[in-house]
Protein backbone atom coordinates (compact mmCIF):
# COMPACT_ATOMS: atom_id res chain seq x y z
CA UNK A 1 153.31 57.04 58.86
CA UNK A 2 156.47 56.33 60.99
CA UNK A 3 153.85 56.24 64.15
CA UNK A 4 152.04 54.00 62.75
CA UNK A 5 155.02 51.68 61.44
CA UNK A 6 156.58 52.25 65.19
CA UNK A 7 153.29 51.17 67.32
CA UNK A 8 153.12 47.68 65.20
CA UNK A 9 156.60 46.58 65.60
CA UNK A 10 156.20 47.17 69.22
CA UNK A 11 152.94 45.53 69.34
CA UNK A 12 154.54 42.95 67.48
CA UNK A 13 157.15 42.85 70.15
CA UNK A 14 154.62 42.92 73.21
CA UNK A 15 152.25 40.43 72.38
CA UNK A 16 155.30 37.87 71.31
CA UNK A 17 156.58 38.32 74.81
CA UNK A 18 159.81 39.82 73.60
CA UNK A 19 160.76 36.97 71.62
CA UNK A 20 160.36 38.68 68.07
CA UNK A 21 160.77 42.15 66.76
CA UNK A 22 160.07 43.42 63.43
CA UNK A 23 162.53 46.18 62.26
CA UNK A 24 163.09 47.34 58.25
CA UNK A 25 159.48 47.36 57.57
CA UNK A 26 158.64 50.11 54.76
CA UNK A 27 154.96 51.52 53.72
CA UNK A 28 152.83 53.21 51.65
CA UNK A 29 149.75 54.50 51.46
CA UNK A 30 147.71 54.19 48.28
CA UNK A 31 145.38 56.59 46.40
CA UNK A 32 142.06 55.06 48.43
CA UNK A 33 143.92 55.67 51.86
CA UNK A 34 144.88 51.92 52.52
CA UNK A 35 148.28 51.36 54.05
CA UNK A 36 150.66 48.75 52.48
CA UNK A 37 153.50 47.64 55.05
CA UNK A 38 156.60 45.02 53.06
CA UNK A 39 159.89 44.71 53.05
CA UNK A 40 160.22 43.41 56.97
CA UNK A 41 163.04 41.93 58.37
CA UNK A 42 162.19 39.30 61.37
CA UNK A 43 164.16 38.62 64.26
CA UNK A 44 163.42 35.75 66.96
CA UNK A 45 164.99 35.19 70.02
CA UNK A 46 166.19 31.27 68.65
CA UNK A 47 167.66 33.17 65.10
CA UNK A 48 165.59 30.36 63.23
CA UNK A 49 163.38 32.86 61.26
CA UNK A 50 165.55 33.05 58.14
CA UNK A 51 169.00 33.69 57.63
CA UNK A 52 168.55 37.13 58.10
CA UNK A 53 167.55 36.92 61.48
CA UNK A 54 170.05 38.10 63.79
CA UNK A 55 168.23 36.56 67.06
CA UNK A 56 168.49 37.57 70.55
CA UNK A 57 171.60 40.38 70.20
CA UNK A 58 168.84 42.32 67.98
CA UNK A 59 165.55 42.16 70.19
């Protein structure tokens, strides 16, 4: 699973153009095989995601 968790956060990180990364994120996979990502924590360049997001010093 971490593979899979690692390739979208930096997909994530690619196609925003380095202005947001994804980090935190947790899974499971259920009994019919499906893969549930939550918990995520969001960071943005401008720190306006939440007030979690530690901007620019985390990306």
């Amino acid at each position: 699973m971490d593979h899979i968790i690692t390739a979208f956060t930096h997909a994530v990180l690619v196609d925003s153009a380095h202005t947001v990364i994804i980090t935190d994120i947790q899974g499971v996979f259920l009994d019919d095989g499906e893969l549930v990502l939550y918990d995520p924590q969001i960071h943005t360049v401008g720190g306006q995601w939440n007030t979690s997001d530690d901007g620019k010093k985390v990306i």
